[in-house]
N, C-alpha and C. Protein backbone atom coordinates (compact mmCIF):
# COMPACT_ATOMS: atom_id res chain seq x y z
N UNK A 1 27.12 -16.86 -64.52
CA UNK A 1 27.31 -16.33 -63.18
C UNK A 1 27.31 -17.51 -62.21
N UNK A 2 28.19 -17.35 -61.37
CA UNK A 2 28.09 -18.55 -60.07
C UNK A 2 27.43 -18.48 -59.06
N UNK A 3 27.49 -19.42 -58.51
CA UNK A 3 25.90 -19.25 -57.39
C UNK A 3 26.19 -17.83 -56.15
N UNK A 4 27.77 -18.40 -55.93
CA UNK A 4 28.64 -17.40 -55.45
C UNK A 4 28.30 -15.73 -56.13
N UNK A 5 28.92 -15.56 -56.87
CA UNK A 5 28.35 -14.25 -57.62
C UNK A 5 26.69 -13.68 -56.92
N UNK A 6 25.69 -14.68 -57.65
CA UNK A 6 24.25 -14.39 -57.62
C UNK A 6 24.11 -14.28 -56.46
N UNK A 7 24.36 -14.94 -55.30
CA UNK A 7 24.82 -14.48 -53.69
C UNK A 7 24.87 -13.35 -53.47
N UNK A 8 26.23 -13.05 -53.61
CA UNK A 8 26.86 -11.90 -53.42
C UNK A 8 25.86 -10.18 -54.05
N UNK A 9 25.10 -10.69 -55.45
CA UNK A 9 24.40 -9.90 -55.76
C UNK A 9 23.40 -9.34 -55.35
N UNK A 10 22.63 -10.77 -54.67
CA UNK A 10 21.20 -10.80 -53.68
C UNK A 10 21.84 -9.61 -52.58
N UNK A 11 22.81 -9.63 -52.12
CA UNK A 11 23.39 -9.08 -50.62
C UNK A 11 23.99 -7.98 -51.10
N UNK A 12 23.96 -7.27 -52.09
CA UNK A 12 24.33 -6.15 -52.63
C UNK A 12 23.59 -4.65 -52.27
N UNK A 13 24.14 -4.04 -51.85
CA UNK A 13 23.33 -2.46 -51.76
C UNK A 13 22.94 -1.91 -52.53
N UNK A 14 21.48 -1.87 -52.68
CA UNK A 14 21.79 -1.49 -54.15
C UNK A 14 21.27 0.64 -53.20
N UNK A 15 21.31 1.55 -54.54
CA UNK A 15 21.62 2.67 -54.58
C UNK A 15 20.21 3.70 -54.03
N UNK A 16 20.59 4.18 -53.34
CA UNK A 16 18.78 4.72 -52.44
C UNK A 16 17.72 3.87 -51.66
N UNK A 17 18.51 2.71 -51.34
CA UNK A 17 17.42 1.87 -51.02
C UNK A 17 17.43 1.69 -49.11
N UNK A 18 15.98 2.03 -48.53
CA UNK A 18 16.25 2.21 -47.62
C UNK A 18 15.74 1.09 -46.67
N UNK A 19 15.24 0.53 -45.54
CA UNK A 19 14.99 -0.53 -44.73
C UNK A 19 14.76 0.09 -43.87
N UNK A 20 13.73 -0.41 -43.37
CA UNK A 20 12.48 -0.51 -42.25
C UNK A 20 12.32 -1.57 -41.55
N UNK A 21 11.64 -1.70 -40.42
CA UNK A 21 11.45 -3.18 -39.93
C UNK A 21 10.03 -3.45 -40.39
N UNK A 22 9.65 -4.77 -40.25
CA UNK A 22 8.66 -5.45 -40.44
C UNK A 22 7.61 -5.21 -39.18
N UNK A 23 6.85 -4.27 -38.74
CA UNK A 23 5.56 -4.62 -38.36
C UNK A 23 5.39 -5.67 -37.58
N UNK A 24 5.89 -5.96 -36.09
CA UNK A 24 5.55 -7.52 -35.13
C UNK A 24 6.77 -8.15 -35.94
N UNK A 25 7.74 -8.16 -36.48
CA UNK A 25 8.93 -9.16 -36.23
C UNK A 25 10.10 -7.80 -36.45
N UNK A 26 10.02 -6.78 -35.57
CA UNK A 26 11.26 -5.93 -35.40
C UNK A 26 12.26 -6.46 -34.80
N UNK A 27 13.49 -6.27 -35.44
CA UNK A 27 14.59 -7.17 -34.64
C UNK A 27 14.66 -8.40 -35.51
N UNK A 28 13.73 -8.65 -35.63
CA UNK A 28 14.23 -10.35 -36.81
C UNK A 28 14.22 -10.26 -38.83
N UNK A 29 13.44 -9.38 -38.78
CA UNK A 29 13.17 -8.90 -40.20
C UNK A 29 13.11 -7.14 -41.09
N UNK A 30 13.68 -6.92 -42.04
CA UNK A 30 13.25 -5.81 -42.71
C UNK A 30 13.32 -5.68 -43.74
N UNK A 31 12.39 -4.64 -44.14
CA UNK A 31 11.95 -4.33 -45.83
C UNK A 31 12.39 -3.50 -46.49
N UNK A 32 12.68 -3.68 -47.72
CA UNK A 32 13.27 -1.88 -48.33
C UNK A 32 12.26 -1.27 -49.47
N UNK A 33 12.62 -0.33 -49.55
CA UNK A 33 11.54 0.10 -50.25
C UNK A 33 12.12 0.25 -51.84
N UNK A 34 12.78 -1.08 -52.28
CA UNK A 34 12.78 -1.51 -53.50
C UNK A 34 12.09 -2.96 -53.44
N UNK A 35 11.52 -3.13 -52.17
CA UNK A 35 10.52 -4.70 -52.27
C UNK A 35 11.16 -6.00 -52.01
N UNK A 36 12.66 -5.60 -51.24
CA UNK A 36 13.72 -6.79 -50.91
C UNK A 36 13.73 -7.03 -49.33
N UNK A 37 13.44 -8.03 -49.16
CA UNK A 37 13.47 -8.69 -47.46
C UNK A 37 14.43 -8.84 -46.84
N UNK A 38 14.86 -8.85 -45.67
CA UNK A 38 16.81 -9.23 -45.09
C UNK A 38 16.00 -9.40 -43.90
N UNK A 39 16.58 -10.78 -43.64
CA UNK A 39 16.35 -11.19 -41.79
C UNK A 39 17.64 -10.54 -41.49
N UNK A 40 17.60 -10.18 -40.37
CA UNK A 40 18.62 -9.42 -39.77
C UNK A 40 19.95 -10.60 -38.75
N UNK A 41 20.51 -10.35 -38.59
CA UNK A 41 21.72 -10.98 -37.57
C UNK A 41 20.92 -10.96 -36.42
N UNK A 42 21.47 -12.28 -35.54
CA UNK A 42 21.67 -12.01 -33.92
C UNK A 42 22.60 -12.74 -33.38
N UNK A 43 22.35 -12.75 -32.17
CA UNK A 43 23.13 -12.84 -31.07
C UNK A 43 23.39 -14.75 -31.21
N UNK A 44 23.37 -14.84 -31.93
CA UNK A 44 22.92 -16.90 -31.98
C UNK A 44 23.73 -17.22 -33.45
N UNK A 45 24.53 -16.22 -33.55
CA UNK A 45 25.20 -16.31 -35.00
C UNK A 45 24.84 -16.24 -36.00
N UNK A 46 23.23 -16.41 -36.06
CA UNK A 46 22.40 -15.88 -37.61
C UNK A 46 23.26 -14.37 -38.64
N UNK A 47 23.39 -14.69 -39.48
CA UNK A 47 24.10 -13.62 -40.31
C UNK A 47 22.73 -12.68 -41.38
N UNK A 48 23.04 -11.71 -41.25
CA UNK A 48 22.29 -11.43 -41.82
C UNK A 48 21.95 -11.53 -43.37
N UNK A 49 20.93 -11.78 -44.33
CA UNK A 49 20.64 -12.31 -45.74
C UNK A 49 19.32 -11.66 -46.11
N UNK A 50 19.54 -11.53 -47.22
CA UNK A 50 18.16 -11.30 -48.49
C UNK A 50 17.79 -12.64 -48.74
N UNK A 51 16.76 -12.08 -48.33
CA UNK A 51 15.72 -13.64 -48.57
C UNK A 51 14.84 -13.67 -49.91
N UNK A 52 14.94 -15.30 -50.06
CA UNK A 52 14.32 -15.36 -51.74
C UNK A 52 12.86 -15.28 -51.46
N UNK A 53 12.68 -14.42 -52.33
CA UNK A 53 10.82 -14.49 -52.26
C UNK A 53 10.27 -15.48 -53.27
N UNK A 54 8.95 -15.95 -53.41
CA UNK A 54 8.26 -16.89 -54.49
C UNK A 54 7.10 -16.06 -54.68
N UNK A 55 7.38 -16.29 -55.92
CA UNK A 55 5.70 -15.97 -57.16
C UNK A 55 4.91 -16.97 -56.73
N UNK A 56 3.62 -16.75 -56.56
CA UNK A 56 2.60 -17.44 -55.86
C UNK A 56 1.58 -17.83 -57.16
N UNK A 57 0.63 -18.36 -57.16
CA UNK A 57 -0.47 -18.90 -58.33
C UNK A 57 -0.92 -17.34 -58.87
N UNK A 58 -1.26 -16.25 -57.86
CA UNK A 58 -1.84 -15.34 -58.28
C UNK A 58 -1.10 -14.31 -58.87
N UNK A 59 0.21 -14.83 -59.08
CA UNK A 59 1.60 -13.79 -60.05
C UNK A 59 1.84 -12.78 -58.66
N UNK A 60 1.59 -12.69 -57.51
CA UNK A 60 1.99 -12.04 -56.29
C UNK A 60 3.42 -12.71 -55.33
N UNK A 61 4.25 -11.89 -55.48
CA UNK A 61 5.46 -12.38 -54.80
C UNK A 61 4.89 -12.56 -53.26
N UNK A 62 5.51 -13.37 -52.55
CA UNK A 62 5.28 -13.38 -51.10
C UNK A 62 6.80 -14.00 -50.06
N UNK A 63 6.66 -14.27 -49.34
CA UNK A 63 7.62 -14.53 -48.01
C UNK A 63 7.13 -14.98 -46.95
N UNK A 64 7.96 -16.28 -46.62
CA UNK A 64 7.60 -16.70 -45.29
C UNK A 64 8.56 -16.02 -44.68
N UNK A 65 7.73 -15.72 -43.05
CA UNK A 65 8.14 -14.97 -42.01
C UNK A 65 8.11 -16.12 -40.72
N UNK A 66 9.00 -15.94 -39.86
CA UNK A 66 9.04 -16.86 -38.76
C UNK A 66 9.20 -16.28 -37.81
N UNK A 67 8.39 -16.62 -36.36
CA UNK A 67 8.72 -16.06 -35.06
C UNK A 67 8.29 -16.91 -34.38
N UNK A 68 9.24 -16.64 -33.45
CA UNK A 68 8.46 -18.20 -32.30
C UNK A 68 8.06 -19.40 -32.48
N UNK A 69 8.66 -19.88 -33.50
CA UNK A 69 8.56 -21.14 -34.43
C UNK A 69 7.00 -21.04 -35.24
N UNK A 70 6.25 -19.87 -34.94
CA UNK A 70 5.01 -19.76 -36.09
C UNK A 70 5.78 -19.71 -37.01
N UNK A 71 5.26 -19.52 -38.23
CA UNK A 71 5.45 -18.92 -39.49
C UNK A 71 4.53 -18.70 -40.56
N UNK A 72 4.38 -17.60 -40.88
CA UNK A 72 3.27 -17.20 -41.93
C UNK A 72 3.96 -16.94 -43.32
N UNK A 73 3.29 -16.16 -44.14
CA UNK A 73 3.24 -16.25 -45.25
C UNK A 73 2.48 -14.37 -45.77
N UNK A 74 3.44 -13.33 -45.87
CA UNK A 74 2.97 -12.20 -46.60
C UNK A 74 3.30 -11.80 -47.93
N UNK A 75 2.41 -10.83 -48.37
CA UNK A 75 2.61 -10.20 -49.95
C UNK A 75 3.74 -9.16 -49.56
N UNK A 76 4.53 -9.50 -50.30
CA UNK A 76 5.39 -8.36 -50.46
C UNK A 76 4.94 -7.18 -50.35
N UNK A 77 4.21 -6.52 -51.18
CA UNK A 77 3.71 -5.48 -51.55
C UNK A 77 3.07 -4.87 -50.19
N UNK A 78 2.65 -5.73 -49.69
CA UNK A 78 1.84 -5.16 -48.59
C UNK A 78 3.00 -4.72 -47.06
N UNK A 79 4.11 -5.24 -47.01
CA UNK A 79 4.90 -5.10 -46.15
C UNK A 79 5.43 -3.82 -46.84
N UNK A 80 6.21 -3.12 -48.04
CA UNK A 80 6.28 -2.35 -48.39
C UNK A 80 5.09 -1.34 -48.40
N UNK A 81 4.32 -1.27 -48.70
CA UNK A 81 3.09 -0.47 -48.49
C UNK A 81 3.20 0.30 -47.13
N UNK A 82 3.08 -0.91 -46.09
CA UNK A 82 2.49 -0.67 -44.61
C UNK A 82 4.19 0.13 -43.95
N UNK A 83 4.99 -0.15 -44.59
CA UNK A 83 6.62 0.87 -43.96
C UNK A 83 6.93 1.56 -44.54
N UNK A 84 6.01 1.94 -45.76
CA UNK A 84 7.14 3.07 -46.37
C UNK A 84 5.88 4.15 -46.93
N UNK A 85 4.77 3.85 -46.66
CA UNK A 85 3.15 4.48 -47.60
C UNK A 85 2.31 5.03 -46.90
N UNK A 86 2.50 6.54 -46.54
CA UNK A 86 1.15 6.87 -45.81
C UNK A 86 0.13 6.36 -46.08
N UNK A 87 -0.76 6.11 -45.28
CA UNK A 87 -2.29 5.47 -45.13
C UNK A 87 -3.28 5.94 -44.34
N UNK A 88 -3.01 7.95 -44.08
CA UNK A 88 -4.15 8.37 -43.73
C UNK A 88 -5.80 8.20 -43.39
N UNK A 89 -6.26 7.30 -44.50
CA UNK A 89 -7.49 6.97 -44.70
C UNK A 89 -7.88 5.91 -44.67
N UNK A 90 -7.15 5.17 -44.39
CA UNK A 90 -6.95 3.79 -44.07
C UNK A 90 -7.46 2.94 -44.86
N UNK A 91 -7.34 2.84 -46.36
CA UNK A 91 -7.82 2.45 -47.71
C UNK A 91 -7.02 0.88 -47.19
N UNK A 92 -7.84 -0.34 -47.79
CA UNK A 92 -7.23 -1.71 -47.46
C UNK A 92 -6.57 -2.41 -48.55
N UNK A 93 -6.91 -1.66 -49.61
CA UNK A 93 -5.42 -2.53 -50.54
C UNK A 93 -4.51 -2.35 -51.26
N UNK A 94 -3.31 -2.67 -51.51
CA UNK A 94 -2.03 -1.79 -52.24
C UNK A 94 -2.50 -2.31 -53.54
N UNK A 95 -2.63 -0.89 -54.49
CA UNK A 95 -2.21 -1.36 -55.70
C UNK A 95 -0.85 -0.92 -56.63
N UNK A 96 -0.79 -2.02 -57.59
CA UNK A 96 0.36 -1.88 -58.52
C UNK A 96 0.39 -0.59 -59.48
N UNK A 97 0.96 0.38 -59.43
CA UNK A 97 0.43 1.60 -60.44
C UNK A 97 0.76 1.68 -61.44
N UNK A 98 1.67 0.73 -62.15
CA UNK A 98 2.22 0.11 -63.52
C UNK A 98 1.33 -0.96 -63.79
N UNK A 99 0.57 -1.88 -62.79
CA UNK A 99 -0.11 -3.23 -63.15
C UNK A 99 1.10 -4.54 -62.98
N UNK A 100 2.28 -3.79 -62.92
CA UNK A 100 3.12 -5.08 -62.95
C UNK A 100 3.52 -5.55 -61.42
N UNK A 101 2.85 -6.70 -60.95
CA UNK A 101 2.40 -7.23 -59.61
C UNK A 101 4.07 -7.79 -59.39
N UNK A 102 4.86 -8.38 -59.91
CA UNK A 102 6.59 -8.49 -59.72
C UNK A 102 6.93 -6.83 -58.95
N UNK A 103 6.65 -5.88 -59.61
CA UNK A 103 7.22 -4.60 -59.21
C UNK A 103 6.93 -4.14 -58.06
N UNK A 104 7.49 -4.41 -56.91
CA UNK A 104 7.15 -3.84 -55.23
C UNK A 104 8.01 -2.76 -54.77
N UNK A 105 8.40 -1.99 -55.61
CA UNK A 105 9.11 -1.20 -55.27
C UNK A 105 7.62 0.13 -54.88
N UNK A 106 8.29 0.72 -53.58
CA UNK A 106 7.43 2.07 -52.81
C UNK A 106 6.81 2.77 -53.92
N UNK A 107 7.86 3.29 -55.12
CA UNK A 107 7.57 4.36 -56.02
C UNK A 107 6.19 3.93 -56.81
N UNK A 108 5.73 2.66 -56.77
CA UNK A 108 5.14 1.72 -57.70
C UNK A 108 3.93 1.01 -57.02
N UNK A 109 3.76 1.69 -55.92
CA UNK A 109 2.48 0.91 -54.55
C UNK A 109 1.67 2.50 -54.45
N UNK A 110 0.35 2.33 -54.14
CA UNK A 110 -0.08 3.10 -53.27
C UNK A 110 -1.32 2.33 -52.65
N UNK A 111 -1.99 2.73 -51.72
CA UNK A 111 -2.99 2.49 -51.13
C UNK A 111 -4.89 2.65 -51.94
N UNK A 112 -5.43 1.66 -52.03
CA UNK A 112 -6.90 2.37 -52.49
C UNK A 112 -8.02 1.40 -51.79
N UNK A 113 -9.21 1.75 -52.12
CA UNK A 113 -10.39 1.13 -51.91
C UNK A 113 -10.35 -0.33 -52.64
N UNK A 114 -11.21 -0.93 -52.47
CA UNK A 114 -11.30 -2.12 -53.12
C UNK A 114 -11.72 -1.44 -54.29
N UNK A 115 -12.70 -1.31 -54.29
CA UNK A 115 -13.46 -0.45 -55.75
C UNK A 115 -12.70 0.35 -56.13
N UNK A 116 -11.87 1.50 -55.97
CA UNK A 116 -10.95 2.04 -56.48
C UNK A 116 -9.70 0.76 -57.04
N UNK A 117 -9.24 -0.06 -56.46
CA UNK A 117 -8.21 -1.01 -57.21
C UNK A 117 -9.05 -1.67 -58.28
N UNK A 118 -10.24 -2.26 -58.43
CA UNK A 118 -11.40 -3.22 -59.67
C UNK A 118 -11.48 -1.95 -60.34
N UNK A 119 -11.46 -0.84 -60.23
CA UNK A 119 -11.47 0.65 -61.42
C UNK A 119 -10.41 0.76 -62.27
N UNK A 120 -9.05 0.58 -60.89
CA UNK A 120 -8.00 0.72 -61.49
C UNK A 120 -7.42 -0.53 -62.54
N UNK A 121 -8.17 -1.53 -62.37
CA UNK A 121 -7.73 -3.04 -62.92
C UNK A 121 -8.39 -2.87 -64.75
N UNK A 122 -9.37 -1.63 -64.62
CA UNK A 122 -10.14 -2.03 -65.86
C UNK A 122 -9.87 -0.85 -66.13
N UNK A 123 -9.64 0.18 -66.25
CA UNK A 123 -9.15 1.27 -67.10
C UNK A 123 -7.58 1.24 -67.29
N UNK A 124 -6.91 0.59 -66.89
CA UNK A 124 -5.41 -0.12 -67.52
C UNK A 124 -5.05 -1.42 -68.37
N UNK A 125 -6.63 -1.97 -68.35
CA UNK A 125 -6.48 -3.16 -69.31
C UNK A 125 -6.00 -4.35 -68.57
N UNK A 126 -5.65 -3.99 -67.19
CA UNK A 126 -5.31 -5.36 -66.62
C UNK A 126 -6.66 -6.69 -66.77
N UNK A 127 -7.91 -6.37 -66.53
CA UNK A 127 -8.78 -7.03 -66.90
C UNK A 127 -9.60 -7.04 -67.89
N UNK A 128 -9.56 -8.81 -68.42
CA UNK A 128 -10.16 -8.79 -69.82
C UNK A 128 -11.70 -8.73 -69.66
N UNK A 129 -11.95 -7.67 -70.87
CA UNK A 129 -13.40 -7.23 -71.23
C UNK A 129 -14.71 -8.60 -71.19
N UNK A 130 -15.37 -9.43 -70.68
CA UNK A 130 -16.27 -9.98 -71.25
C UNK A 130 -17.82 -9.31 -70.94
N UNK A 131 -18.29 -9.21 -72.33
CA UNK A 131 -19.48 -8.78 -72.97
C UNK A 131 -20.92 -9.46 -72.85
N UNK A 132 -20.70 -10.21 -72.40
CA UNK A 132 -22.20 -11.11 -71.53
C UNK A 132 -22.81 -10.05 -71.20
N UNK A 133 -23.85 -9.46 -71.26
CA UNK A 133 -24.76 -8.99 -70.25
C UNK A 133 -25.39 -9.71 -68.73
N UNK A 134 -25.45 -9.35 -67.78
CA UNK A 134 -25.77 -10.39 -66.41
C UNK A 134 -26.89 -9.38 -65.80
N UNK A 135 -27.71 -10.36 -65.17
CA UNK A 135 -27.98 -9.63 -63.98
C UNK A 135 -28.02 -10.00 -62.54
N UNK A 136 -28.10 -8.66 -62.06
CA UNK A 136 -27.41 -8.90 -60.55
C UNK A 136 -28.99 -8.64 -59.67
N UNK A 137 -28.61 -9.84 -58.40
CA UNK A 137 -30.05 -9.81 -57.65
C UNK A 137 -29.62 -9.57 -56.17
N UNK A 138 -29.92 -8.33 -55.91
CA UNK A 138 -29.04 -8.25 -54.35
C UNK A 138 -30.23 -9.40 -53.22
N UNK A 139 -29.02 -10.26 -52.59
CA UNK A 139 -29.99 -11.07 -51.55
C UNK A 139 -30.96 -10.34 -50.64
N UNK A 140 -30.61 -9.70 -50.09
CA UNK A 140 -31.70 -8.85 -48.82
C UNK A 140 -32.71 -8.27 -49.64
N UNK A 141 -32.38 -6.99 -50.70
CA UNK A 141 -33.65 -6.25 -51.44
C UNK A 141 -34.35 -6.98 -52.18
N UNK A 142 -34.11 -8.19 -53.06
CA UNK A 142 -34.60 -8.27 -54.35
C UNK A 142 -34.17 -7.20 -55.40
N UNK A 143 -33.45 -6.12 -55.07
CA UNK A 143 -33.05 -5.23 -56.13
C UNK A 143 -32.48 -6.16 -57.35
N UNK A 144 -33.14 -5.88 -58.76
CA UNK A 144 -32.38 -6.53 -59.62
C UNK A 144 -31.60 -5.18 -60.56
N UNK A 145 -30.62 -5.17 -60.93
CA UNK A 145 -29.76 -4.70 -61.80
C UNK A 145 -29.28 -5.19 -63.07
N UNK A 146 -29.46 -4.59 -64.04
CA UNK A 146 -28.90 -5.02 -65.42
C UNK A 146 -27.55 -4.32 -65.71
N UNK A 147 -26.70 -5.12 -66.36
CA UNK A 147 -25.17 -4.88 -66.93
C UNK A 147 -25.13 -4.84 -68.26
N UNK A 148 -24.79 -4.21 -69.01
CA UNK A 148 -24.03 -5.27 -69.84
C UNK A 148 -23.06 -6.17 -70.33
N UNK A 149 -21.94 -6.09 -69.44
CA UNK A 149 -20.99 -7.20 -69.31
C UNK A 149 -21.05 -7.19 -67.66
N UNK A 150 -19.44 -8.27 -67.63
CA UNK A 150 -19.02 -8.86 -65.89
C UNK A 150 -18.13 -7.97 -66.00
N UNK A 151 -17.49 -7.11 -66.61
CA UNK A 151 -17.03 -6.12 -66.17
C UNK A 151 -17.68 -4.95 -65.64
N UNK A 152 -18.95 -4.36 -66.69
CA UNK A 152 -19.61 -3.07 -65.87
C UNK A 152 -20.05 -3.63 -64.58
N UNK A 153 -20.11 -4.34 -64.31
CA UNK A 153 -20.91 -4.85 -62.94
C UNK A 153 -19.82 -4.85 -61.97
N UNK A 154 -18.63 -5.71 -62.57
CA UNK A 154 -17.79 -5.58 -61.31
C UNK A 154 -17.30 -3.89 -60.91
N UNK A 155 -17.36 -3.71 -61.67
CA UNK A 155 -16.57 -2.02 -61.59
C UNK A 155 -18.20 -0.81 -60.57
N UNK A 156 -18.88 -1.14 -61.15
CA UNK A 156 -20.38 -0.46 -60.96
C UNK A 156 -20.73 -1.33 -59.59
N UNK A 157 -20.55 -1.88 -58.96
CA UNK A 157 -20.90 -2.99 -57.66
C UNK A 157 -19.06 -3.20 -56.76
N UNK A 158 -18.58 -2.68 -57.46
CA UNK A 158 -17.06 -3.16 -56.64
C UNK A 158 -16.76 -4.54 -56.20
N UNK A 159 -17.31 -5.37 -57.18
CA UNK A 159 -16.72 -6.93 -56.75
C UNK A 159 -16.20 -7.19 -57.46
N UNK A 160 -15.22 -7.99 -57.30
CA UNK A 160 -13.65 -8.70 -58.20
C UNK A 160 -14.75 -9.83 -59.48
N UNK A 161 -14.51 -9.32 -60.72
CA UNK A 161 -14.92 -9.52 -61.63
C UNK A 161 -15.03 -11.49 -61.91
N UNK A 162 -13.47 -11.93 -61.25
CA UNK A 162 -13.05 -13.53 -61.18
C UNK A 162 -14.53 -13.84 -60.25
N UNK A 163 -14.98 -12.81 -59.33
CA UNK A 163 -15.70 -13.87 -58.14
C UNK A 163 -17.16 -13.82 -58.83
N UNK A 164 -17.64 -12.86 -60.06
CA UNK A 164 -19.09 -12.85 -60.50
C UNK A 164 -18.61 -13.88 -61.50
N UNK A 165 -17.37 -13.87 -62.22
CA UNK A 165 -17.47 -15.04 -62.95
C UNK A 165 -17.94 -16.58 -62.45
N UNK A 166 -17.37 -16.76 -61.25
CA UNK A 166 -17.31 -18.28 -60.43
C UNK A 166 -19.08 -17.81 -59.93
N UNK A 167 -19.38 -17.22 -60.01
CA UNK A 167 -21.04 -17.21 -59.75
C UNK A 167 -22.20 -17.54 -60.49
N UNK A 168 -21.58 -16.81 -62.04
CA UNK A 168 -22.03 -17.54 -63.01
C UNK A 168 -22.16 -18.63 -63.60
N UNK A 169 -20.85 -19.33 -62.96
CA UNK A 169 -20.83 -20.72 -63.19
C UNK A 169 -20.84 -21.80 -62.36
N UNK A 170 -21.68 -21.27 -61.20
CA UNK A 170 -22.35 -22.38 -59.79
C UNK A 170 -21.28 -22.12 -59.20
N UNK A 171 -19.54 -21.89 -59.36
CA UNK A 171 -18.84 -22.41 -58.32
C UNK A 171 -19.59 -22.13 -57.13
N UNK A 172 -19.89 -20.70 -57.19
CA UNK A 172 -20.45 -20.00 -55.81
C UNK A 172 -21.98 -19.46 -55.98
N UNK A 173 -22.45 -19.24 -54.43
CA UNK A 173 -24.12 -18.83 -55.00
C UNK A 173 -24.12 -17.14 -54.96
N UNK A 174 -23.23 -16.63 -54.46
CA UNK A 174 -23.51 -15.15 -54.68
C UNK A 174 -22.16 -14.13 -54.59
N UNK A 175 -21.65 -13.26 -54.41
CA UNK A 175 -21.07 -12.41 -54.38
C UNK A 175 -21.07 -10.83 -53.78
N UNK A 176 -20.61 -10.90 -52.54
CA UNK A 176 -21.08 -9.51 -51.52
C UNK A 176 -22.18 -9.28 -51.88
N UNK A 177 -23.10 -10.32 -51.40
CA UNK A 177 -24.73 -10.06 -51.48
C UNK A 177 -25.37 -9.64 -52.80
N UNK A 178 -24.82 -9.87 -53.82
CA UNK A 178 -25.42 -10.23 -55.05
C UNK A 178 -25.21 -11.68 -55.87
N UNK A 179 -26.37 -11.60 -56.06
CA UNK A 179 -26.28 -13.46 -57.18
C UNK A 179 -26.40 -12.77 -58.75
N UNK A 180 -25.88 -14.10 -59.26
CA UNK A 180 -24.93 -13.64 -60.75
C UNK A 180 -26.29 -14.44 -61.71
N UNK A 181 -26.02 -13.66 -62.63
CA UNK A 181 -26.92 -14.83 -63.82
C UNK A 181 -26.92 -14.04 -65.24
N UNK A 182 -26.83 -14.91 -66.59
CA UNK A 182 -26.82 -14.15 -67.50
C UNK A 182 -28.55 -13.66 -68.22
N UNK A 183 -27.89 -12.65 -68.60
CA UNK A 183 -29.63 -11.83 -69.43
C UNK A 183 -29.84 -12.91 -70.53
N UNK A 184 -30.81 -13.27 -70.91
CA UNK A 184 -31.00 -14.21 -71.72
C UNK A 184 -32.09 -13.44 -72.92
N UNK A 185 -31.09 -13.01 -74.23
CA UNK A 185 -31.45 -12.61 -74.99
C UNK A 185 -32.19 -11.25 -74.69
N UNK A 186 -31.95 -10.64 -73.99
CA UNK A 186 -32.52 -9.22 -74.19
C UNK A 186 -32.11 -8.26 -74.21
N UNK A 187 -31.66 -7.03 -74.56
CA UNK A 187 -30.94 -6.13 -74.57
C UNK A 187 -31.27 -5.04 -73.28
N UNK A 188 -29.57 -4.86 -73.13
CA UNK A 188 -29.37 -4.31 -71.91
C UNK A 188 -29.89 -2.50 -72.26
């Protein structure tokens, strides 16, 4: 295929797909709810284009956005979410309902809790099981809690399982007000 072609493909309609504006750059940007970006035309000869998105470290597509010579940097997913996803309840994070974080299409987003998405991460297998037993020491109570892995804990406490790991291993000293440490030989 020629670059020409792959062009032409990017800028292709594809079939049910609808567009919204972007949230604070209406008029310069919009989203469709198959997870594809198009800066729009203006008056300054800009033509309008599908813009390439990049896979980021965390396997999350994103897009720089420009206005007023700022320019930031959003998740796809979340611009689709916020134009095309009721959010009644005002839950703060989109999750993937396949697990596959490439897939931003509307049909494939919904809205949840943090703790509802670390639920949803471990009853789909997106996160791997480790079997350590830990325990957790909330800073303010002294409450201590026993696990038996960094998964029941993250799921049972709603913290992202990566951040009790980096706790366990000094990166960090605690985690939404719990400190990490492993049970040492005793059964949970």
């Amino acid at each position: 295929m020629t670059i020409k072609e792959v062009k032409e493909c990017l800028n292709e309609d594809l079939q049910g797909e609808i567009w919204a504006d972007i949230e604070g750059y209406e008029t310069l940007y919009q989203v469709s709810n198959y997870g594809r970006i198009k800066s729009l035309s203006n008056s300054l000869g800009r033509q309008e284009k599908i813009l390439k998105q990049h896979i980021q470290r965390d396997g999350y597509k994103r897009i720089q956005l420009s206005k007023k010579g700022q320019k930031a940097k959003f998740p796809i997913h979340r611009l689709v979410a916020i134009a095309f996803i009721p959010n009644p309840l005002g839950k703060e994070q989109v999750n993937h309902q396949n697990g596959d974080k490439l897939d931003n299409s509307a049909k494939n987003l919904n809205w949840m809790t943090r703790k509802e998405n670390i639920a949803h991460a471990h009853e789909t297998g997106l996160v791997k099981k480790n079997n350590n037993p830990v325990i957790a020491t909330h800073l303010d109570s002294g409450e201590q809690r026993q696990f038996k892995s960094q998964t029941e804990a993250s799921r049972e406490l709603g913290v992202y399982m990566k951040n009790i790991s980096n706790a366990l291993k000094g990166k960090t000293t605690h985690v939404g007000r719990w400190a990490f440490e492993y049970l040492s030989d005793t059964a949970v």
